[in-house]
PDB file of N, CA and C in Angstrom:
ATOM      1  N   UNK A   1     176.159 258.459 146.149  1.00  0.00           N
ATOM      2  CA  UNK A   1     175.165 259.163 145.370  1.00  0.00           C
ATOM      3  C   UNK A   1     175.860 259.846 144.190  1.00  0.00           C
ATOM      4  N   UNK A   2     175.168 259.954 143.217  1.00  0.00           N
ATOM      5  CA  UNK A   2     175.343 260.449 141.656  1.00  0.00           C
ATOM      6  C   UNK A   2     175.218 261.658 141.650  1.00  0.00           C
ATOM      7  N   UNK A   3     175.823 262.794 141.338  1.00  0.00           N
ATOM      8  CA  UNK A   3     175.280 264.066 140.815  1.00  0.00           C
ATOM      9  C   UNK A   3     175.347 264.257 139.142  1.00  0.00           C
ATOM     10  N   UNK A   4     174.929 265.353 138.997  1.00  0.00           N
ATOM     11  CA  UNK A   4     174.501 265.837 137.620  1.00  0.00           C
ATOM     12  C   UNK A   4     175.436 267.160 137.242  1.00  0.00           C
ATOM     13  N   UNK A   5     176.313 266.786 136.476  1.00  0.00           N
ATOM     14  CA  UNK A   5     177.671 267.892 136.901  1.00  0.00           C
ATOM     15  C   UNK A   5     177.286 269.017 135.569  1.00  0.00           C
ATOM     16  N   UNK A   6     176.771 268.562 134.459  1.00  0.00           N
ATOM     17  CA  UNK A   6     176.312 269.792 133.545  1.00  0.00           C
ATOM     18  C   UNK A   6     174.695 268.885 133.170  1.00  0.00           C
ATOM     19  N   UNK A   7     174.322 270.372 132.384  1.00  0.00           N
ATOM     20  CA  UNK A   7     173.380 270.440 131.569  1.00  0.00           C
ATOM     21  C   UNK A   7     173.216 270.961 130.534  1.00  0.00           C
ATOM     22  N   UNK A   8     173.223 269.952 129.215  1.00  0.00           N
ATOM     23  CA  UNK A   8     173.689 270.931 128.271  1.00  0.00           C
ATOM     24  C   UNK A   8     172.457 271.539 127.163  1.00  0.00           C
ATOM     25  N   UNK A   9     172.331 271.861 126.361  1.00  0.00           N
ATOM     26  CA  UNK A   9     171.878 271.957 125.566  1.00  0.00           C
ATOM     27  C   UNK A   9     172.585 272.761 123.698  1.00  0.00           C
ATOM     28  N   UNK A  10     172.569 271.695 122.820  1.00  0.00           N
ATOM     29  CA  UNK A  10     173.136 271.890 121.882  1.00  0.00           C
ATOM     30  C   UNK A  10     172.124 272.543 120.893  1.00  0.00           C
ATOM     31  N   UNK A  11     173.329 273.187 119.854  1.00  0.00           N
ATOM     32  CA  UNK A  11     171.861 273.858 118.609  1.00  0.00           C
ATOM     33  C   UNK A  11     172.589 273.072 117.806  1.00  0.00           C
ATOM     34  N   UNK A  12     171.944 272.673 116.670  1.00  0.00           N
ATOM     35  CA  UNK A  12     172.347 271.527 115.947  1.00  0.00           C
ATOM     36  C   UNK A  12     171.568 271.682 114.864  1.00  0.00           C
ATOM     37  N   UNK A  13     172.829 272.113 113.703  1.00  0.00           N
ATOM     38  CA  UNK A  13     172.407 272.756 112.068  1.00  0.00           C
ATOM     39  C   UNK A  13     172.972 271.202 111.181  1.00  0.00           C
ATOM     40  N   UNK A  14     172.145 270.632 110.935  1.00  0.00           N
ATOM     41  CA  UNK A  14     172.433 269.370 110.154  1.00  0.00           C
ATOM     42  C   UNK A  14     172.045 270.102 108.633  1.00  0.00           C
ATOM     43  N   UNK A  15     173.114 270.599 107.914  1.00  0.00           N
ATOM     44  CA  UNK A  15     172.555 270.882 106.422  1.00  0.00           C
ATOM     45  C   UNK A  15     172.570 269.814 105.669  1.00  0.00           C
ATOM     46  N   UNK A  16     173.427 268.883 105.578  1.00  0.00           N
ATOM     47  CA  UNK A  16     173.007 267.795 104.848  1.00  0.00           C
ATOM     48  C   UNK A  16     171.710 267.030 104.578  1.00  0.00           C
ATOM     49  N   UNK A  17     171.432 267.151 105.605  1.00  0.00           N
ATOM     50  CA  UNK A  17     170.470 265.623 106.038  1.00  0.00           C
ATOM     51  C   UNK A  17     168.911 267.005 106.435  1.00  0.00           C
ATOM     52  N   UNK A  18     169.328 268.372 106.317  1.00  0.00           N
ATOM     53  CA  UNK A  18     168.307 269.705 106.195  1.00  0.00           C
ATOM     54  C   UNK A  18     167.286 269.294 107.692  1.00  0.00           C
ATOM     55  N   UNK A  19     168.384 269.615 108.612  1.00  0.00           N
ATOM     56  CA  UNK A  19     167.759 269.185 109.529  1.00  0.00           C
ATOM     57  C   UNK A  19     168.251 270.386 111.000  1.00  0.00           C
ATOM     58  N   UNK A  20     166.973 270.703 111.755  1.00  0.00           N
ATOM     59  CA  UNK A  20     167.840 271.769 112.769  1.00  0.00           C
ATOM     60  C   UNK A  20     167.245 271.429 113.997  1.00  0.00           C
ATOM     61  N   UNK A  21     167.486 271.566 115.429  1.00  0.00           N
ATOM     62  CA  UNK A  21     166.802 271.414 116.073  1.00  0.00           C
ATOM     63  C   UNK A  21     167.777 271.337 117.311  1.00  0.00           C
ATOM     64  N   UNK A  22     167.334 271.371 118.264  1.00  0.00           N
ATOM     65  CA  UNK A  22     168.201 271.459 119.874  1.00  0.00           C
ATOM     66  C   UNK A  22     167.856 270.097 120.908  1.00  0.00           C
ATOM     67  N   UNK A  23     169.364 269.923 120.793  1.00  0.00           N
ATOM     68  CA  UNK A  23     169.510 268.242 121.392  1.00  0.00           C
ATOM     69  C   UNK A  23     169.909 268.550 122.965  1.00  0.00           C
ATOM     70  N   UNK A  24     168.995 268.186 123.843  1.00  0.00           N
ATOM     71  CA  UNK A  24     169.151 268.409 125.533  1.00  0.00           C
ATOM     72  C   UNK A  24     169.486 267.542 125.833  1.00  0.00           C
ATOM     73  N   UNK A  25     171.100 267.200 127.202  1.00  0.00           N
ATOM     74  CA  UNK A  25     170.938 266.117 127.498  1.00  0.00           C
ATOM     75  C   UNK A  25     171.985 266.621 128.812  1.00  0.00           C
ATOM     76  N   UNK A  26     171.955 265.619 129.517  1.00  0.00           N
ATOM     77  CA  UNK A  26     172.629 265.788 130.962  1.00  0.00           C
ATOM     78  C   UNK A  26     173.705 264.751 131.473  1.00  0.00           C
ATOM     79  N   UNK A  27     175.164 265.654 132.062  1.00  0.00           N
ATOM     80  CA  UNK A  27     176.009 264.695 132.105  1.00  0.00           C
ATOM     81  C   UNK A  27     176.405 264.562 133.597  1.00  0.00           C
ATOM     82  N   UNK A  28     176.730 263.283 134.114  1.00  0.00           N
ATOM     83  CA  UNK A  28     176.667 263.170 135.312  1.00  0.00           C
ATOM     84  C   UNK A  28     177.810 263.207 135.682  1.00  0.00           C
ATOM     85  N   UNK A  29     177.967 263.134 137.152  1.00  0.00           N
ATOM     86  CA  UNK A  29     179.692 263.182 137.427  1.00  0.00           C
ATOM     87  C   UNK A  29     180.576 261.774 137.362  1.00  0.00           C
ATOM     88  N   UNK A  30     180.187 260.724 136.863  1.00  0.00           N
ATOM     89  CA  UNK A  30     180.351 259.711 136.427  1.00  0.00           C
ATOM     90  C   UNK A  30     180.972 259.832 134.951  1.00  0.00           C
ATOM     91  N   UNK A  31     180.197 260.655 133.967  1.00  0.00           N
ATOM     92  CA  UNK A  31     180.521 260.725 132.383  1.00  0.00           C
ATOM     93  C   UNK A  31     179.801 260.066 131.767  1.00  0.00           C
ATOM     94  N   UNK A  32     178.494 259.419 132.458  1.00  0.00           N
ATOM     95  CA  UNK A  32     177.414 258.918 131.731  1.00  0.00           C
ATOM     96  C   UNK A  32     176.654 259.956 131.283  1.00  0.00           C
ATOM     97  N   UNK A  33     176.262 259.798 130.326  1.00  0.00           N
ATOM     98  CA  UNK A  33     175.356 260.824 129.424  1.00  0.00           C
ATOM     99  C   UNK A  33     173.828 260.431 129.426  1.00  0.00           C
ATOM    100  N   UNK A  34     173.014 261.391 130.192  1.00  0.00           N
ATOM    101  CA  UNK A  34     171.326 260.926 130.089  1.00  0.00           C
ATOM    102  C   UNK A  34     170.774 262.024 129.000  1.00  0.00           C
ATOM    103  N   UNK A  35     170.203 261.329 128.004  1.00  0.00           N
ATOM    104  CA  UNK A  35     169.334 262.106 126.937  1.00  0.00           C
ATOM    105  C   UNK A  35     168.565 262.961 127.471  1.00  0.00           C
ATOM    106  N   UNK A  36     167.801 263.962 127.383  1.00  0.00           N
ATOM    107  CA  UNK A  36     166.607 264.856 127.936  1.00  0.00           C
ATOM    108  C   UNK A  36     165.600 264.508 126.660  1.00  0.00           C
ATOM    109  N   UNK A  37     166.271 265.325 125.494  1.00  0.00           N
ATOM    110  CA  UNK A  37     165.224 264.486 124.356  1.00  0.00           C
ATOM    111  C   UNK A  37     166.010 265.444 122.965  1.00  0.00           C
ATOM    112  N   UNK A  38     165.064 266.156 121.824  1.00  0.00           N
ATOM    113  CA  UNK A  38     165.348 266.633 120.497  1.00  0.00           C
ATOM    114  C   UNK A  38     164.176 268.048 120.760  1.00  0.00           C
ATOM    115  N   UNK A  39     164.368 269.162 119.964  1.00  0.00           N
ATOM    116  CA  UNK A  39     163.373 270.053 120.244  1.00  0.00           C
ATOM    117  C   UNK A  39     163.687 271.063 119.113  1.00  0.00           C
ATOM    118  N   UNK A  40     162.685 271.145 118.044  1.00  0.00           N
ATOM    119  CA  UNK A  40     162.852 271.824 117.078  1.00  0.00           C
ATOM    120  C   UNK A  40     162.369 273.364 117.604  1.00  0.00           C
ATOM    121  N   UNK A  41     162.130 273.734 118.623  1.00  0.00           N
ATOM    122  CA  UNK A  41     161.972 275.309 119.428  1.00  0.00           C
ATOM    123  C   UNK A  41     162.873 275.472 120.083  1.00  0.00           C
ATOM    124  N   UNK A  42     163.698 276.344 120.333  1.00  0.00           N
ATOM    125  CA  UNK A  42     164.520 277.028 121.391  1.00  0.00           C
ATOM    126  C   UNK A  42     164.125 277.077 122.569  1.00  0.00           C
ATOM    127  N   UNK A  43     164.546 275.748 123.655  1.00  0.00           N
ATOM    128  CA  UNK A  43     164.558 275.697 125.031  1.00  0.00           C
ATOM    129  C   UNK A  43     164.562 277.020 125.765  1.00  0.00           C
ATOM    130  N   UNK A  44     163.874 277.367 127.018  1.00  0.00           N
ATOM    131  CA  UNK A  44     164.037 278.565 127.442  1.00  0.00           C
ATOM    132  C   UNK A  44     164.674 277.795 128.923  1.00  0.00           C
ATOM    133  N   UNK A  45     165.869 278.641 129.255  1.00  0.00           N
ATOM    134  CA  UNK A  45     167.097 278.127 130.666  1.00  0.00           C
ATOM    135  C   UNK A  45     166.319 278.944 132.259  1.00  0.00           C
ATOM    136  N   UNK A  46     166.115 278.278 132.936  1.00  0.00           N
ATOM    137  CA  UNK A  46     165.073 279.139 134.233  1.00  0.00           C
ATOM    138  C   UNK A  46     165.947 278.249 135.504  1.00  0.00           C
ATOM    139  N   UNK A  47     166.560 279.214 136.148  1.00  0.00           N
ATOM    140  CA  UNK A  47     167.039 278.277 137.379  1.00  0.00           C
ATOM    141  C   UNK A  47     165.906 278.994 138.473  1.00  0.00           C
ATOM    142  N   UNK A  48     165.715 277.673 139.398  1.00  0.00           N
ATOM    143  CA  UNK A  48     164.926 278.296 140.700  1.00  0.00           C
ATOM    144  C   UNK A  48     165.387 277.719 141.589  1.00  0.00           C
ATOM    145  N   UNK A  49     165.114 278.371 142.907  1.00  0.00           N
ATOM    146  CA  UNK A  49     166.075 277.619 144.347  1.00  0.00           C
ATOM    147  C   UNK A  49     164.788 277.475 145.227  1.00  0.00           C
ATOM    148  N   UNK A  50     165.039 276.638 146.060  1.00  0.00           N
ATOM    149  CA  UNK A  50     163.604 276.458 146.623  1.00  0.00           C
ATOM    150  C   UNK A  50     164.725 276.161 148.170  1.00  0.00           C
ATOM    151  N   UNK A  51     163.547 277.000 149.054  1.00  0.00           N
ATOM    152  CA  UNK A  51     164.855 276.753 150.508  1.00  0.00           C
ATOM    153  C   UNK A  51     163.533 276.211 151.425  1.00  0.00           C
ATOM    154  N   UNK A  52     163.735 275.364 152.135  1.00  0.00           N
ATOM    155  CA  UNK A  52     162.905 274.474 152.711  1.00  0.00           C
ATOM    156  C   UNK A  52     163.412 274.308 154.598  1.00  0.00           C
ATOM    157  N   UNK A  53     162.730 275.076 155.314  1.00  0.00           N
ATOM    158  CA  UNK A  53     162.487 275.232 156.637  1.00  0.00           C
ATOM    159  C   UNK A  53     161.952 274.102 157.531  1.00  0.00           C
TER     160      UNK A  53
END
């Protein structure tokens, strides 16, 4: 089985090309990189634990 060793999220000031926006994406413990997506709003970070009986 695969885990998901980070989660990142970048802020990303493109002045050239006048471009800004926050690139999400997730890296596994492999070093494959899965996109999340592009987001011109500031992601909000929420961890929750869920414990199951």
């Amino acid at each position: 089985m695969q885990s998901i060793s980070e989660i990142r999220i970048e802020e990303v000031k493109d002045y050239e090309n006048n471009e800004f926006y926050y690139y999400i994406y997730c890296v596994k413990d492999t070093g494959e990189i899965i996109t999340v997506g592009k987001s011109k709003t500031k992601p909000q970070c929420y961890k929750q634990v869920a414990i199951y009986h």
